[in-house]
N, C-alpha and C. Protein backbone atom coordinates (compact mmCIF):
# COMPACT_ATOMS: atom_id res chain seq x y z
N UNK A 1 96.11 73.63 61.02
CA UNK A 1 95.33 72.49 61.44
C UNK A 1 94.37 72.13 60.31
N UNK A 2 94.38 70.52 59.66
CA UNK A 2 93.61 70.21 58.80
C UNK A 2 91.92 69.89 59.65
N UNK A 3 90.68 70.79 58.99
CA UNK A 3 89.76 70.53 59.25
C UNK A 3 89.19 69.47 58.11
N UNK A 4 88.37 68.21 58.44
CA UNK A 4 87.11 68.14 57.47
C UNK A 4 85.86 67.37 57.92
N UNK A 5 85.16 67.43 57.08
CA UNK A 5 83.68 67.14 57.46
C UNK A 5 83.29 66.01 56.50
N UNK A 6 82.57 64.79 56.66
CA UNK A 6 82.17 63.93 55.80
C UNK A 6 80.89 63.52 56.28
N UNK A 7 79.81 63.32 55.40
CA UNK A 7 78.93 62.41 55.95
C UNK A 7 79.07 61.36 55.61
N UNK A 8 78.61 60.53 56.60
CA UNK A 8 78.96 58.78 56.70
C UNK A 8 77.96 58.21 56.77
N UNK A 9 76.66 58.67 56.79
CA UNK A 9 75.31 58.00 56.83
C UNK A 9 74.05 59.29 56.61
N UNK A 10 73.20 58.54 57.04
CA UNK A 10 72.20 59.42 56.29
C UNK A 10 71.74 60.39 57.53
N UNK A 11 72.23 60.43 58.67
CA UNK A 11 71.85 61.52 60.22
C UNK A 11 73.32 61.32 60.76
N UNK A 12 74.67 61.30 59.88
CA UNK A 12 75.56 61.05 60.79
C UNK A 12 76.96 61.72 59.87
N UNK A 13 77.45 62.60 60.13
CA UNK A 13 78.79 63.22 59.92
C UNK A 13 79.91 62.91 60.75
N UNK A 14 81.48 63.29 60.46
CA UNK A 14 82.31 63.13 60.75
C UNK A 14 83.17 64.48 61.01
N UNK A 15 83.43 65.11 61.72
CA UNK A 15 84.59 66.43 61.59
C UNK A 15 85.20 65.91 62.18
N UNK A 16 86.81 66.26 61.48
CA UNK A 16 87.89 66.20 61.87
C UNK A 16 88.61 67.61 62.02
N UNK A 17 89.35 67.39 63.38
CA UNK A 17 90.16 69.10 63.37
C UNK A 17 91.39 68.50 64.04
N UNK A 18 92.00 68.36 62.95
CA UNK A 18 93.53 67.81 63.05
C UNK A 18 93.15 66.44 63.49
N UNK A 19 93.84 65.72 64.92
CA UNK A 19 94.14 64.36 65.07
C UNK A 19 92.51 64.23 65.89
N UNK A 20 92.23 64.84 66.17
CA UNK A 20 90.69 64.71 66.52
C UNK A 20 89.49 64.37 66.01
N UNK A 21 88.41 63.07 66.32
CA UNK A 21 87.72 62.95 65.44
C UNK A 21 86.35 63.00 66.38
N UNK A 22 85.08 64.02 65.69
CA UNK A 22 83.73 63.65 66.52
C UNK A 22 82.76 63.60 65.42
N UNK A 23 81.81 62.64 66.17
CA UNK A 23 80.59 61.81 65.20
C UNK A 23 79.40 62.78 65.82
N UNK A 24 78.64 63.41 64.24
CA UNK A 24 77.88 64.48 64.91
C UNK A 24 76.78 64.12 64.13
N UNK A 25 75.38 64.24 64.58
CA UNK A 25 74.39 63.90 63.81
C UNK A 25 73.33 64.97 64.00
N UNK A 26 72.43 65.14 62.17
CA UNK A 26 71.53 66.64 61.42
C UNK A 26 71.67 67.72 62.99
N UNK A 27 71.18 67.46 63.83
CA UNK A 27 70.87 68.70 64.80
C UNK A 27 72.36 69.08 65.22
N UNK A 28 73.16 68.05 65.88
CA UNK A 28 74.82 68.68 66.10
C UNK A 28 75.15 69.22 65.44
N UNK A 29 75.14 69.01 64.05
CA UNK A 29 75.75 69.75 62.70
C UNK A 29 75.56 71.26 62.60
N UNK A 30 74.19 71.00 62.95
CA UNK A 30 73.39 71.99 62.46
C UNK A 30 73.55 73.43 64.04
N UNK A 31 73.62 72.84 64.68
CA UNK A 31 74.55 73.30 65.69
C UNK A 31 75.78 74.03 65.59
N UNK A 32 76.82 73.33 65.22
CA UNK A 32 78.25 73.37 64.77
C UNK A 32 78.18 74.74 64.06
N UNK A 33 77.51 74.43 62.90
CA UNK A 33 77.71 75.05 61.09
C UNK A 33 77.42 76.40 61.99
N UNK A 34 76.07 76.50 62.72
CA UNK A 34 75.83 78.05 63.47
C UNK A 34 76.80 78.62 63.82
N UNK A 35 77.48 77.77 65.60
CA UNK A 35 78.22 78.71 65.62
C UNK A 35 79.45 78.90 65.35
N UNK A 36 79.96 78.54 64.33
CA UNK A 36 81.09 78.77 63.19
C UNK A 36 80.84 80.01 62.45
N UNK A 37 79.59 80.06 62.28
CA UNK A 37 79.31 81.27 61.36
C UNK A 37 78.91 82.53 62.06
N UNK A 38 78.69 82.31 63.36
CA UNK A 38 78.26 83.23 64.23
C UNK A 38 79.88 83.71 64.76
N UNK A 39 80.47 83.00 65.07
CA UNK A 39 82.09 83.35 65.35
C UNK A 39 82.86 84.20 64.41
N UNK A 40 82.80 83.12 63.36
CA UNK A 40 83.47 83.73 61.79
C UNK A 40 83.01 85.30 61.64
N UNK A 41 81.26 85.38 60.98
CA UNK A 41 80.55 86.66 60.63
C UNK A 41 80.19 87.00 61.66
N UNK A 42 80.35 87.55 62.84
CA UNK A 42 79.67 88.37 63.58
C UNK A 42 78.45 88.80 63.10
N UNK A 43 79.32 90.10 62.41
CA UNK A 43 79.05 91.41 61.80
C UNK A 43 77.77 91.07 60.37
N UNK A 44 78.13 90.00 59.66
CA UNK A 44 77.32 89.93 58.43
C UNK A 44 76.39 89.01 58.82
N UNK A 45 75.91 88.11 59.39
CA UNK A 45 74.79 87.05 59.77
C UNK A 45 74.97 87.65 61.14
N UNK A 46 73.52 88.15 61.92
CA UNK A 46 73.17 87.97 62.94
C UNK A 46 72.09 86.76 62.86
N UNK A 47 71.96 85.87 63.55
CA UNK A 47 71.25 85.04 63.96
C UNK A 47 70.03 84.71 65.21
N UNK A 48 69.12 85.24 65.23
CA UNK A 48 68.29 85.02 66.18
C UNK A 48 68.37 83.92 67.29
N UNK A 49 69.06 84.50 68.72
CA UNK A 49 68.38 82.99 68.99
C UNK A 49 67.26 82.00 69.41
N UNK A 50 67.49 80.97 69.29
CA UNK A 50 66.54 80.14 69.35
C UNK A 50 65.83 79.06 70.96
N UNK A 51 64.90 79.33 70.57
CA UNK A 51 64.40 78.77 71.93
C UNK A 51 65.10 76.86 72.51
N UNK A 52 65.42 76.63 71.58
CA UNK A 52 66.09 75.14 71.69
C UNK A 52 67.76 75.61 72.09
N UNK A 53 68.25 76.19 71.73
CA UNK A 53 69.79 76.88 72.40
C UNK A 53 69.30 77.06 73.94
N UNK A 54 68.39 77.10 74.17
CA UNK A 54 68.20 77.68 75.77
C UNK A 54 68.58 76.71 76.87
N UNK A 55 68.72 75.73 77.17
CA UNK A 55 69.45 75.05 77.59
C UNK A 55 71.11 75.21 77.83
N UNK A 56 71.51 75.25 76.20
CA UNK A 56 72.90 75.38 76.31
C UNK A 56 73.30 76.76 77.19
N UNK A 57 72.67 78.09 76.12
CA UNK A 57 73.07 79.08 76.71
C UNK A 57 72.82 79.50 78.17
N UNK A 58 71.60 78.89 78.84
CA UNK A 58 71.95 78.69 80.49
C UNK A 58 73.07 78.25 81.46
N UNK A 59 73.33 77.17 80.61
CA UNK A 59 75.08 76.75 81.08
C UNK A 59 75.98 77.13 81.24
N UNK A 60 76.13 78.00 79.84
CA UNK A 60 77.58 78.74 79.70
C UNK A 60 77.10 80.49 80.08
N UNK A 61 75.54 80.82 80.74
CA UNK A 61 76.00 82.05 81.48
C UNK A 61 76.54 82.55 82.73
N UNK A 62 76.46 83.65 82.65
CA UNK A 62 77.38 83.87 85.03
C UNK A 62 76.10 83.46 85.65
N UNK A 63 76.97 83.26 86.53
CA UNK A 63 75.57 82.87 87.82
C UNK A 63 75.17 84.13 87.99
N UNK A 64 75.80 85.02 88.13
CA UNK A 64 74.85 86.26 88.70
C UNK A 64 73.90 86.40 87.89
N UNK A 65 74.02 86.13 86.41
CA UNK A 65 73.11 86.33 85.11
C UNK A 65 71.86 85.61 85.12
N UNK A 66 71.80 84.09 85.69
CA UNK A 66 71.22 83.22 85.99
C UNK A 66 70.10 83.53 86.79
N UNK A 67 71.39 83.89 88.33
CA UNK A 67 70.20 84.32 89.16
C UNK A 67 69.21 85.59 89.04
N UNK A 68 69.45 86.15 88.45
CA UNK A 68 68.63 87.46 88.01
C UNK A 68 67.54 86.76 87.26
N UNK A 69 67.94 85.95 86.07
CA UNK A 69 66.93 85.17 85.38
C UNK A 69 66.11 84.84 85.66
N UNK A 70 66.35 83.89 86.50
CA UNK A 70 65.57 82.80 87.49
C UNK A 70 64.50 84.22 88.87
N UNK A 71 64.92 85.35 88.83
CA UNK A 71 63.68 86.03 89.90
C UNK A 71 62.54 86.86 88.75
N UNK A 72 63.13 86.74 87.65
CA UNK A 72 62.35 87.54 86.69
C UNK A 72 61.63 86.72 85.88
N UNK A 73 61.57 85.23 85.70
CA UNK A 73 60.61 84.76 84.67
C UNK A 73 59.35 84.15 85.64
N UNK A 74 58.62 83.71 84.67
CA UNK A 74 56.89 82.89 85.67
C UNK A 74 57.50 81.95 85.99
N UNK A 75 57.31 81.75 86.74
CA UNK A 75 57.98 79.99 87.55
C UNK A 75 57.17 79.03 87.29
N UNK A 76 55.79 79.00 87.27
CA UNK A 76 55.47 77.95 86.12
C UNK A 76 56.18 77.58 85.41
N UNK A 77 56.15 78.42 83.94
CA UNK A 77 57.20 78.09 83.01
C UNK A 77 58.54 77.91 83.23
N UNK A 78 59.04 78.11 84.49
CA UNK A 78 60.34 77.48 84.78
C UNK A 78 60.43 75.97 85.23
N UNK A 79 59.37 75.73 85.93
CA UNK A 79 59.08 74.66 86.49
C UNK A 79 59.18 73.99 85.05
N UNK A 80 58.00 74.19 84.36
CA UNK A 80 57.56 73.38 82.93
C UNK A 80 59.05 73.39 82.27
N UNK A 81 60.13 74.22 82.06
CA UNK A 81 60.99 74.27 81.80
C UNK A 81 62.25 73.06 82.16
N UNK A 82 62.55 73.55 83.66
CA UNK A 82 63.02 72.47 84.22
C UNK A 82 62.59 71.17 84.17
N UNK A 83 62.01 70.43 84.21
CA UNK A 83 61.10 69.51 83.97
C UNK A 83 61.44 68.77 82.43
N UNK A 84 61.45 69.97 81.84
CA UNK A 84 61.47 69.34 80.28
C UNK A 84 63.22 69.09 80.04
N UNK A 85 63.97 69.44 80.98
CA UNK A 85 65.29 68.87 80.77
C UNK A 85 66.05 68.37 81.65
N UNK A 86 64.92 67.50 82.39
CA UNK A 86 65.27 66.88 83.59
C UNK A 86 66.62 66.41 83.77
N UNK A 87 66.96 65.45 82.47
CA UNK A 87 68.08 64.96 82.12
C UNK A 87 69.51 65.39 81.89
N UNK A 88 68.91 66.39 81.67
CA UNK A 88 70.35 67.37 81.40
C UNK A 88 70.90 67.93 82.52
N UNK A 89 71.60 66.96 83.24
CA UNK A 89 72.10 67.03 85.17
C UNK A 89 73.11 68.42 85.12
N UNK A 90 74.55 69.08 84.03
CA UNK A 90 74.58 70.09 84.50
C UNK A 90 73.63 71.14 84.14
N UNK A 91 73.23 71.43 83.49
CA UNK A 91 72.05 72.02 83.71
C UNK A 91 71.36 72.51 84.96
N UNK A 92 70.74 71.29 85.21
CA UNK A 92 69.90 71.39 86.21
C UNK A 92 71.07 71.51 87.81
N UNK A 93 72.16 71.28 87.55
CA UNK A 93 72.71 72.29 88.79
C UNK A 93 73.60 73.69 88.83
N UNK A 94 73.54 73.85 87.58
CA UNK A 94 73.36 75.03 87.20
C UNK A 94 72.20 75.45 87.88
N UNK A 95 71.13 75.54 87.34
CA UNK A 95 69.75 76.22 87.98
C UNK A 95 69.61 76.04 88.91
N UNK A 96 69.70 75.09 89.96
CA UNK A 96 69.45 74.59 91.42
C UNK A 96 70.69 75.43 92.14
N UNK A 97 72.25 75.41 91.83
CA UNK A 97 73.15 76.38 92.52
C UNK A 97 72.75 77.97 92.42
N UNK A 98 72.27 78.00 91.73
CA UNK A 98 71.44 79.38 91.52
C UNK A 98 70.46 80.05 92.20
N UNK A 99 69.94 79.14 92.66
CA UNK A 99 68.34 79.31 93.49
C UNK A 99 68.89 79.57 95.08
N UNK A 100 68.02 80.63 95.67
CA UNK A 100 68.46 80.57 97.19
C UNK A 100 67.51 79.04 97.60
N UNK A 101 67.88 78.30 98.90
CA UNK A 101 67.69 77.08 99.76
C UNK A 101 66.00 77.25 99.68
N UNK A 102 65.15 78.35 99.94
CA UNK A 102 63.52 78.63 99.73
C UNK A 102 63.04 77.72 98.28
N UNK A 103 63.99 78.79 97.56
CA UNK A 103 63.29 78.70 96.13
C UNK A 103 63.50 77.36 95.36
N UNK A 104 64.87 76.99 96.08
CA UNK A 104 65.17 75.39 95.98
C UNK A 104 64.18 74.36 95.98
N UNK A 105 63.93 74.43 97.55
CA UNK A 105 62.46 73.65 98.19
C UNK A 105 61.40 73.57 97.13
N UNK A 106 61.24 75.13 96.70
CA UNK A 106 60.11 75.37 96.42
C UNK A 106 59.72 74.33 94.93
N UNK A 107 61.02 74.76 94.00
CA UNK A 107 60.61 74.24 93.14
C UNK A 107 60.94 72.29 93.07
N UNK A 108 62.03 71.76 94.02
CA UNK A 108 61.87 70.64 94.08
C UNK A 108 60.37 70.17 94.33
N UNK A 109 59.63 70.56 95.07
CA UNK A 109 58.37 70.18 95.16
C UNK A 109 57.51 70.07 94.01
N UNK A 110 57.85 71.66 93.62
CA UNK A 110 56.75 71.60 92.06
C UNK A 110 57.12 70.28 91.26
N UNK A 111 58.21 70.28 91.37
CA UNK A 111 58.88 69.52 89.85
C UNK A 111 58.37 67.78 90.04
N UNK A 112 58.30 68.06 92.13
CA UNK A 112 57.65 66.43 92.23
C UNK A 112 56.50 66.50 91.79
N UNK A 113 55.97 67.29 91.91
CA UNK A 113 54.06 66.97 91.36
C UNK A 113 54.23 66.86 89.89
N UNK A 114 54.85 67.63 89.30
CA UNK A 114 54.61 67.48 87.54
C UNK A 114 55.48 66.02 87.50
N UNK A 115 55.92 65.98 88.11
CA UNK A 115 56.58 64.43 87.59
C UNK A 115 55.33 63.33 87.09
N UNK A 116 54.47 63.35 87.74
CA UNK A 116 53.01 62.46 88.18
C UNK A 116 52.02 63.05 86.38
N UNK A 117 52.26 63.85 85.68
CA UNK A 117 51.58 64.51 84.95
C UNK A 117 52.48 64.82 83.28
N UNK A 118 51.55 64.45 82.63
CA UNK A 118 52.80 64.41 80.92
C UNK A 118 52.60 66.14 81.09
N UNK A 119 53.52 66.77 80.27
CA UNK A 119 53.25 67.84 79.83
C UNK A 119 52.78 68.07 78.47
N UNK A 120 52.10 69.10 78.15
CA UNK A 120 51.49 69.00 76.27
C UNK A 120 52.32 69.57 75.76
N UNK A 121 52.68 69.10 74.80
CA UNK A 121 54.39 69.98 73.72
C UNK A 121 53.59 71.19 73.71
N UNK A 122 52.57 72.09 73.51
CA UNK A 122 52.28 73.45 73.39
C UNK A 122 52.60 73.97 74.83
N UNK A 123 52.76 73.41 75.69
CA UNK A 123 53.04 74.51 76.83
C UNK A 123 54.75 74.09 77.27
N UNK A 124 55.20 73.03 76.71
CA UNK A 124 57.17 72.98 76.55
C UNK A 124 57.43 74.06 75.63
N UNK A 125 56.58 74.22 74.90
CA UNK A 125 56.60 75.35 73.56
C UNK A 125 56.96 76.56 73.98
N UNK A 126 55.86 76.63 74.63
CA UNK A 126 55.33 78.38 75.29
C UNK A 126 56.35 78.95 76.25
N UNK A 127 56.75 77.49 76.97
CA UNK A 127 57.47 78.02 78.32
C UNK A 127 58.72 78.40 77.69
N UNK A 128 59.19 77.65 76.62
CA UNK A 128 60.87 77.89 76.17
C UNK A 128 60.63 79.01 75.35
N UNK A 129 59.73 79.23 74.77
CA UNK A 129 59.52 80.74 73.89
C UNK A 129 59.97 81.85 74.74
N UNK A 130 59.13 82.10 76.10
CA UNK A 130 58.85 82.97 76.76
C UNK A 130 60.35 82.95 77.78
N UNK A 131 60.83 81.96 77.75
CA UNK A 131 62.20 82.15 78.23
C UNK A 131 63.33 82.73 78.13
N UNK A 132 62.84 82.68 76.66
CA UNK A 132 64.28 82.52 75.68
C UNK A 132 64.15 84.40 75.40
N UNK A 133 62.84 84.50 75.43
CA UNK A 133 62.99 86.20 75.13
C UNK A 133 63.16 86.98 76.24
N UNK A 134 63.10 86.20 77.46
CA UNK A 134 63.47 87.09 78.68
C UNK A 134 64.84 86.79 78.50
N UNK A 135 65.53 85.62 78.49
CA UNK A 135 66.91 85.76 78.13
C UNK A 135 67.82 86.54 77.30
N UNK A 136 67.01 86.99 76.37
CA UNK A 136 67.48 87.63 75.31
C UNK A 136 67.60 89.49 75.99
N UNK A 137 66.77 89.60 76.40
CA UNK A 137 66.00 90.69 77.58
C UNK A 137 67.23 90.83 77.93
N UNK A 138 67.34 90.00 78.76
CA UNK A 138 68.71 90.03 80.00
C UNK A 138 69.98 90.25 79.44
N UNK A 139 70.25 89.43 78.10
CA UNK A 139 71.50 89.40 77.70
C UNK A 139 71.73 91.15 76.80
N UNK A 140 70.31 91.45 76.17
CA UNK A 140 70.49 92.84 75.60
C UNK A 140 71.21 93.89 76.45
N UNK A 141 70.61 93.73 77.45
CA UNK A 141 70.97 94.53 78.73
C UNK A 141 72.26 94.62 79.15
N UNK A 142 72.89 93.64 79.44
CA UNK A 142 74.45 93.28 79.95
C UNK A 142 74.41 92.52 81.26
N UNK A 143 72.69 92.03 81.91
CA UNK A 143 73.03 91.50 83.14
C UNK A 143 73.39 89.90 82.36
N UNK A 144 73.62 89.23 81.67
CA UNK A 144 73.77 87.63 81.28
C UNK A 144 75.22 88.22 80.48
N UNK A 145 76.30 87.55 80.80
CA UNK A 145 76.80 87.35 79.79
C UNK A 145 77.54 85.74 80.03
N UNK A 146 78.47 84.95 79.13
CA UNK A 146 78.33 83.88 79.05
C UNK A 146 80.33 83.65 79.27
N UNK A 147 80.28 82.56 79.84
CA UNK A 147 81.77 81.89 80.78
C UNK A 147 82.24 81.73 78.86
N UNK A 148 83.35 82.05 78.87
CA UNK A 148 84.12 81.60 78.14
C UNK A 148 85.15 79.84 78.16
């Protein structure tokens, strides 16, 4: 299979993998190039991850992994969490199929009040920091691992 990569503008690339073509721009790329190299080198680049992956890697873990997640972090910062990726619908039913019908309630409510209120990028900061290392927590462990 012929791969290639071109940039076509100044935030905008091209990969091709065979008859397939996707338009990826600096952060996708930068995305991509990771985990290519994380696939490729295992063994020679470990890569830290990063609090901005946290999203993705919520997606692609087990629910059981999830739900363990979701009883072990501050729910504040989940709230502040959720919240900050409102948009990102599987996602967010990801996290909501996760939750028992209580905790559901519970946090639909929260999430209505912060709706009414900006959040300060230092506490979107804090909350995805503090997430991402309980995730990491979890995944060290073997309770997270991720859907193929």
């Amino acid at each position: 299979m012929d791969v290639s990569v071109n940039k076509t503008g100044q935030n905008t690339y091209v990969v091709a993998l065979g008859e397939k073509r996707a338009v990826l721009n600096d952060k996708d790329m930068k995305k991509l190039l990771r985990q290519v190299v994380e696939t490729l080198l295992p063994d020679v680049i470990k890569l830290a991850p990063r609090p901005e992956d946290l999203p993705f890697r919520l997606k692609h873990a087990n629910i059981v992994g999830v739900q363990t997640f979701l009883k072990s972090v501050d729910h504040a910062e989940l709230v502040v969490f959720l919240k900050a990726t409102e948009k990102d619908g599987p996602l967010q039913k990801k996290m909501q199929g996760a939750m028992d019908p209580a905790s559901r309630k519970a946090m639909t409510e929260d999430l209505a009040q912060l709706a009414k209120a900006e959040q300060p990028p230092a506490m979107v900061e804090r909350a995805f920091k503090n997430l991402t290392l309980k995730l990491n927590e979890l995944e060290a462990s073997g309770v997270i691992a991720y859907d193929t």
